[in-house]
C-alpha atoms as a PDB file:
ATOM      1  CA  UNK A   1       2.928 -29.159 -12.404  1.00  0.00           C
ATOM      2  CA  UNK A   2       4.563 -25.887 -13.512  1.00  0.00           C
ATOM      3  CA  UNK A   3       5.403 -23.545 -10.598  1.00  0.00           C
ATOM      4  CA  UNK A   4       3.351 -21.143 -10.067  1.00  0.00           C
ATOM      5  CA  UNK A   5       5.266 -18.979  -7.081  1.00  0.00           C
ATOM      6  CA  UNK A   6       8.414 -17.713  -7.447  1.00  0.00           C
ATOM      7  CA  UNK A   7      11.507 -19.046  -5.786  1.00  0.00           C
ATOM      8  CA  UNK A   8      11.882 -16.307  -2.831  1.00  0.00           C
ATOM      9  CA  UNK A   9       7.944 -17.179  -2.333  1.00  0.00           C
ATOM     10  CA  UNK A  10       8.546 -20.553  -1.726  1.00  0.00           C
ATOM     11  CA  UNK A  11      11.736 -19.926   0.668  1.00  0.00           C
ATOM     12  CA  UNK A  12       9.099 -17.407   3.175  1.00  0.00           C
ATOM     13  CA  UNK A  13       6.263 -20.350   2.666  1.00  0.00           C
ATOM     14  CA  UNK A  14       9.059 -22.851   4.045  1.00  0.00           C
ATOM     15  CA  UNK A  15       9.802 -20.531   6.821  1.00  0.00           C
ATOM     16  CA  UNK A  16       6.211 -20.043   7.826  1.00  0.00           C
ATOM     17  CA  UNK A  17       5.341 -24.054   7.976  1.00  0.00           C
ATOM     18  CA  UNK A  18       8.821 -24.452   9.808  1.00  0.00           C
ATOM     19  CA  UNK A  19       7.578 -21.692  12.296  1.00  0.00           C
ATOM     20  CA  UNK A  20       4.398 -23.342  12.502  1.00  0.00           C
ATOM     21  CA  UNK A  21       5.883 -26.489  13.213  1.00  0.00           C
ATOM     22  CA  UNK A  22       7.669 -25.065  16.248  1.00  0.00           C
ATOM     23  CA  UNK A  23       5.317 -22.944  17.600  1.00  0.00           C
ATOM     24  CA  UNK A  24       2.787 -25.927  17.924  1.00  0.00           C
ATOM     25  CA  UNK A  25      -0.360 -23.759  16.536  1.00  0.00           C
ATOM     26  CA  UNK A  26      -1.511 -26.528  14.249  1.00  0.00           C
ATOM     27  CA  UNK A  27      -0.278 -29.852  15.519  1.00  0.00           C
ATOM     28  CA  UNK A  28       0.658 -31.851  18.630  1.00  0.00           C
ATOM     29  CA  UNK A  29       4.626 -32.152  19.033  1.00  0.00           C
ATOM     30  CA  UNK A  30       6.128 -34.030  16.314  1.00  0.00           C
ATOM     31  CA  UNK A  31       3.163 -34.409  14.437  1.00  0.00           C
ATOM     32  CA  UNK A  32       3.023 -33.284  10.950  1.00  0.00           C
ATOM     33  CA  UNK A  33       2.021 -29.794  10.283  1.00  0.00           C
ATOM     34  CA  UNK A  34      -0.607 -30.207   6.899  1.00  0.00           C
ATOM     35  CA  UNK A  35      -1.110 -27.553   4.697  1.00  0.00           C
ATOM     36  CA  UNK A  36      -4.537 -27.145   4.915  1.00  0.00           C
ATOM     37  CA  UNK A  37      -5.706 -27.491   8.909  1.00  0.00           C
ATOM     38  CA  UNK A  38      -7.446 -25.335  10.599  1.00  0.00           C
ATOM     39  CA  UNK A  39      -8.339 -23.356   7.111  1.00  0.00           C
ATOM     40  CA  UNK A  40     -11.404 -25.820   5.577  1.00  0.00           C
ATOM     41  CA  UNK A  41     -14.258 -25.445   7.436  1.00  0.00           C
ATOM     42  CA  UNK A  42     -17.502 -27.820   7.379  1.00  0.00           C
ATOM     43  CA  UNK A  43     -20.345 -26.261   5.368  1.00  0.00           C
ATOM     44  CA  UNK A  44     -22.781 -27.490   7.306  1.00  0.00           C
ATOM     45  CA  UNK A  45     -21.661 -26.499  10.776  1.00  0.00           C
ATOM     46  CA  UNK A  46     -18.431 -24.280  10.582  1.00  0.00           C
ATOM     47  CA  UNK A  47     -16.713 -26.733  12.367  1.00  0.00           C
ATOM     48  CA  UNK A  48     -12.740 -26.981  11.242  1.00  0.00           C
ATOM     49  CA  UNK A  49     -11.725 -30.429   8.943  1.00  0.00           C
ATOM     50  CA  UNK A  50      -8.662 -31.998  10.289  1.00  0.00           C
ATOM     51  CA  UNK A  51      -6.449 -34.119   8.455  1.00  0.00           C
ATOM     52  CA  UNK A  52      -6.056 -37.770   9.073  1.00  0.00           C
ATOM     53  CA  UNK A  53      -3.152 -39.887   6.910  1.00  0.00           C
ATOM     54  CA  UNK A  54      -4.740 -43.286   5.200  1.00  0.00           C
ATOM     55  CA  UNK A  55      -2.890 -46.146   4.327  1.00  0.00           C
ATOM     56  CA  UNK A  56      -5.018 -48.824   2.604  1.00  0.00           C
ATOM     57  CA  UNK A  57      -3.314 -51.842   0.824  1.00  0.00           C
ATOM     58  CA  UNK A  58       0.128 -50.539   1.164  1.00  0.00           C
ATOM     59  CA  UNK A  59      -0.971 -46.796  -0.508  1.00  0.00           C
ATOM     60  CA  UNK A  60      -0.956 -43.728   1.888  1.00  0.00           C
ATOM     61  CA  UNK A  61      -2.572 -40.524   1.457  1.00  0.00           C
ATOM     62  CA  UNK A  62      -4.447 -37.491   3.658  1.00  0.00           C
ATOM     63  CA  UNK A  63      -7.462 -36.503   3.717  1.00  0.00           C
ATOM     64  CA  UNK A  64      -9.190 -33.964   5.743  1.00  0.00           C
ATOM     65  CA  UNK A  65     -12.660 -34.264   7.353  1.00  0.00           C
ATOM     66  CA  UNK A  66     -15.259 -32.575   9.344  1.00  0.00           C
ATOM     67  CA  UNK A  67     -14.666 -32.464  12.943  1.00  0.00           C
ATOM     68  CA  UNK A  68     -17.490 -32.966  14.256  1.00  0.00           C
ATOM     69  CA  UNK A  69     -18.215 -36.089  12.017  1.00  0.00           C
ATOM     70  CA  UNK A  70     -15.314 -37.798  13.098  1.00  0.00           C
ATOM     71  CA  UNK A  71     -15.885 -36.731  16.871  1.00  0.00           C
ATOM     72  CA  UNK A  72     -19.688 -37.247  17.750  1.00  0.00           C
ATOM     73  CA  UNK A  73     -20.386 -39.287  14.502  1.00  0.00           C
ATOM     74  CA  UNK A  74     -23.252 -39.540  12.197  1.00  0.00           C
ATOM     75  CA  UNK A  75     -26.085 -38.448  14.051  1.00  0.00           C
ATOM     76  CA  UNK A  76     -24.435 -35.026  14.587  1.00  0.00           C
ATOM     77  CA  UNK A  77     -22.833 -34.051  11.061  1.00  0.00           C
ATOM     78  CA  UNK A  78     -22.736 -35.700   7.747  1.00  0.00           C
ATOM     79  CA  UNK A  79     -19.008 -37.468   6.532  1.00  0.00           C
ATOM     80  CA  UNK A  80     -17.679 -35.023   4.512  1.00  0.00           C
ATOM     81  CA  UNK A  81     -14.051 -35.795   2.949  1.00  0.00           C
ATOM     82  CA  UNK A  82     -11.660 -34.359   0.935  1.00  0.00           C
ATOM     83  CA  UNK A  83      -8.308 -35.546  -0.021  1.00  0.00           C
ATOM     84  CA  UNK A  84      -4.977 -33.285  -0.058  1.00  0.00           C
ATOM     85  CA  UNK A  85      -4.353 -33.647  -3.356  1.00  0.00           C
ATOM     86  CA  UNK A  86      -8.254 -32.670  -4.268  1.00  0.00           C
ATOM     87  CA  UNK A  87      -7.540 -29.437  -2.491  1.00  0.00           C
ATOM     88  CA  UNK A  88      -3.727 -29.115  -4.222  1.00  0.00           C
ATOM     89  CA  UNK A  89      -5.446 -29.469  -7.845  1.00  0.00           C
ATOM     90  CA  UNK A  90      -8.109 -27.116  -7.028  1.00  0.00           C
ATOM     91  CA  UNK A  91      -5.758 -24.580  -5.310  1.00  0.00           C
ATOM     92  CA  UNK A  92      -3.409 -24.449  -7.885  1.00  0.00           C
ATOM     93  CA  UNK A  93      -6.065 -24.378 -10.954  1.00  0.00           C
ATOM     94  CA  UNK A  94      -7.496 -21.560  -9.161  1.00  0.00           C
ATOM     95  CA  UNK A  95      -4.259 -19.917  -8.522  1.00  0.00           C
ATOM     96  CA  UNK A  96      -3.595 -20.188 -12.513  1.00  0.00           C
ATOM     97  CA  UNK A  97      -7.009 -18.643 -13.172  1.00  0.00           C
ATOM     98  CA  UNK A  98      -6.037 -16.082 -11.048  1.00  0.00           C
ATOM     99  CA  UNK A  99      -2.835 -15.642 -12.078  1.00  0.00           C
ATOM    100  CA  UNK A 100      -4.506 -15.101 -15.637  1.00  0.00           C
ATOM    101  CA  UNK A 101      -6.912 -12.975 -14.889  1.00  0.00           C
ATOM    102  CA  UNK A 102      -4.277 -10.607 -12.756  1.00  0.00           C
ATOM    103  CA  UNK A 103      -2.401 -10.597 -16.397  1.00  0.00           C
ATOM    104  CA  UNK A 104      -5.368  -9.693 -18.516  1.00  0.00           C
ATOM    105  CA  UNK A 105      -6.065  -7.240 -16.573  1.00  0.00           C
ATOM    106  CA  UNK A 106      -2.971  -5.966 -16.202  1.00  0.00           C
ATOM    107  CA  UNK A 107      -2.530  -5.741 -19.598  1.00  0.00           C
ATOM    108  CA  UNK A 108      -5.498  -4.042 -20.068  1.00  0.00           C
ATOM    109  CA  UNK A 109      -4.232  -0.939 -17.580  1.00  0.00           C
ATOM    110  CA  UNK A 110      -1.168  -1.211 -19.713  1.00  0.00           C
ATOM    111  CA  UNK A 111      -3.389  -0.124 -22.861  1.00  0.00           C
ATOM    112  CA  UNK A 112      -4.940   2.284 -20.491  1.00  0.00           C
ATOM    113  CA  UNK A 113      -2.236   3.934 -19.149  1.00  0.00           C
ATOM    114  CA  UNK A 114      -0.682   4.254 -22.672  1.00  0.00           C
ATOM    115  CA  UNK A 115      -3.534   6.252 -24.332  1.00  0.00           C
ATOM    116  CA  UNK A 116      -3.328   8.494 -21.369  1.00  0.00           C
ATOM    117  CA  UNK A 117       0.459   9.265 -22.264  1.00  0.00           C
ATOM    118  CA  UNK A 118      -0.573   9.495 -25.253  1.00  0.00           C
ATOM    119  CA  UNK A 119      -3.291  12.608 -24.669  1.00  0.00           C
ATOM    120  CA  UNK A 120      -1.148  13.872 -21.427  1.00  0.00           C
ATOM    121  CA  UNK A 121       0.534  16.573 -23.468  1.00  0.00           C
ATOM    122  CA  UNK A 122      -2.751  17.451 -25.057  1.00  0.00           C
ATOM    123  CA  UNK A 123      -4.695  17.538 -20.951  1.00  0.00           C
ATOM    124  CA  UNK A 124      -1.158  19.506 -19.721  1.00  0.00           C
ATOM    125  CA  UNK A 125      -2.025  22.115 -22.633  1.00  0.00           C
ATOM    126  CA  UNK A 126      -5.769  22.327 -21.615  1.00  0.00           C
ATOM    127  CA  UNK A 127      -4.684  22.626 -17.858  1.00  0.00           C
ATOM    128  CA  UNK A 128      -1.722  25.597 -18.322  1.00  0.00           C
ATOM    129  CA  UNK A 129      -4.886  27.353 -20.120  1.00  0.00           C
ATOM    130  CA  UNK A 130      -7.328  27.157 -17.723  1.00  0.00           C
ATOM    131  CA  UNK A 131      -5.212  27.800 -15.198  1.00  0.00           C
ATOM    132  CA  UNK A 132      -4.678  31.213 -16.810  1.00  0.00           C
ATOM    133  CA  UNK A 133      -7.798  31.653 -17.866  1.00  0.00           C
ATOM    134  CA  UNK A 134      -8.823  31.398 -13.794  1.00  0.00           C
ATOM    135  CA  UNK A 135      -5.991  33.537 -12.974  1.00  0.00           C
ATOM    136  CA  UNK A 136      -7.630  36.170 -15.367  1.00  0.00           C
ATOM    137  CA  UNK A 137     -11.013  36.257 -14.138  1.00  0.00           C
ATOM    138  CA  UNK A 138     -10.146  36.254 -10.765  1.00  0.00           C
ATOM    139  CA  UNK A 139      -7.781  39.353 -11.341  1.00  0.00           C
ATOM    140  CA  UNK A 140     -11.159  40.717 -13.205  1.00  0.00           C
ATOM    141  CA  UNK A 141     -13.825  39.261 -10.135  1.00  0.00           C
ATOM    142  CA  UNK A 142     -11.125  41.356  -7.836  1.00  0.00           C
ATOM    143  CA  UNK A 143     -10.992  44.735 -10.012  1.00  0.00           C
ATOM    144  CA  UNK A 144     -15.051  44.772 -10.487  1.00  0.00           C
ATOM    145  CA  UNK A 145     -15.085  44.117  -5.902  1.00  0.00           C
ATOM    146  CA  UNK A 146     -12.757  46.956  -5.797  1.00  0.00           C
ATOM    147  CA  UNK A 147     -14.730  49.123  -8.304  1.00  0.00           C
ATOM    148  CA  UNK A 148     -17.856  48.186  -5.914  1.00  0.00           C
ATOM    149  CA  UNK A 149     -16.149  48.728  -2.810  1.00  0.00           C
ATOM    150  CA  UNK A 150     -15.454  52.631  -4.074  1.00  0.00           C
ATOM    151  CA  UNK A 151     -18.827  53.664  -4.450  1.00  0.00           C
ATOM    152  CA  UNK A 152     -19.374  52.769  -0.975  1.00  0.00           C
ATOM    153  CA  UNK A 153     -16.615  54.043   0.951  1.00  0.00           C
ATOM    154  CA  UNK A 154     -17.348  57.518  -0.545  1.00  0.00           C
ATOM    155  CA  UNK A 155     -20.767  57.402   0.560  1.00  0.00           C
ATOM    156  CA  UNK A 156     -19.567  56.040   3.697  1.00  0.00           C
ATOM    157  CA  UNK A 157     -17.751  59.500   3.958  1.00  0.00           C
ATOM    158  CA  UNK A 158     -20.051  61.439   2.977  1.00  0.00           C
ATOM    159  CA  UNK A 159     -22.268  60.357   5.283  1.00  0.00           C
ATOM    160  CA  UNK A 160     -20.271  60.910   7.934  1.00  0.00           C
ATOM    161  CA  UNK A 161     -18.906  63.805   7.061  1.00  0.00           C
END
């Protein structure tokens, strides 16, 4: 399979299962940590899969199951199974859709983004207008208040006067 993280990725994703691995949060001492306990939950009951390791006619593999299945049995929950490498396929082919869609998308801002430069000198025009063209009327809004404002304080005064 092609690799879909880059190289630094993959050094902090080492780090994290090493830390795991010491802290104990996933597995009993000097078991093996597996990449996906304790994040697949059982549909049915939300109770966490854990993984087991198979070995049938010489051929090993893991597989992760429902919790409660392989504790209380049948009557309780249904088997449900899944094997590591069912999870790494579907994982990684939704990681490439992903990955896809991320770049479509992406590319799509790029078109964007480039019209926009293409129309900002045009919208920086508009907005140096406008923005006299506000500056204007409000010297005018304050000139017509101040005409206003005349009328009254002479009455005011005469008035009192």
């Amino acid at each position: 399979m092609p690799a879909i993280i880059d190289r630094e990725t993959f050094e902090q994703a080492q780090v994290l299962l090493e830390s795991r691995l010491r802290s104990g949060v996933r597995a009993k001492f000097g078991n093996t940590i597996h990449r996906y306990c304790g994040m697949i939950k059982c549909a049915e009951y939300g109770a966490n899969f854990i993984a087991k390791k198979r070995t049938v006619a010489g051929k090993s593999w893991v597989e992760y199951t429902c919790n409660s299945n392989h504790r209380y049995g049948n009557e309780y929950c249904t088997a449900h199974t899944i094997r590591e490498e069912q999870l790494d396929e579907i994982i990684h082919t939704e990681l490439v859709m992903l990955r896809q869609e991320i770049l479509d998308s992406s590319k799509k801002y790029d078109e964007i983004v480039k019209e926009w430069n293409k129309k900002k000198p045009k919208y920086d025009k508009m907005i140096k207008e406008f923005t006299e063209k506000i500056a204007i009327l409000k010297t005018q809004i304050e000139g017509i208040l101040m005409e206003h404002q005349r009328p009254r304080a002479r009455s005011d005064v005469q008035q009192h006067g």
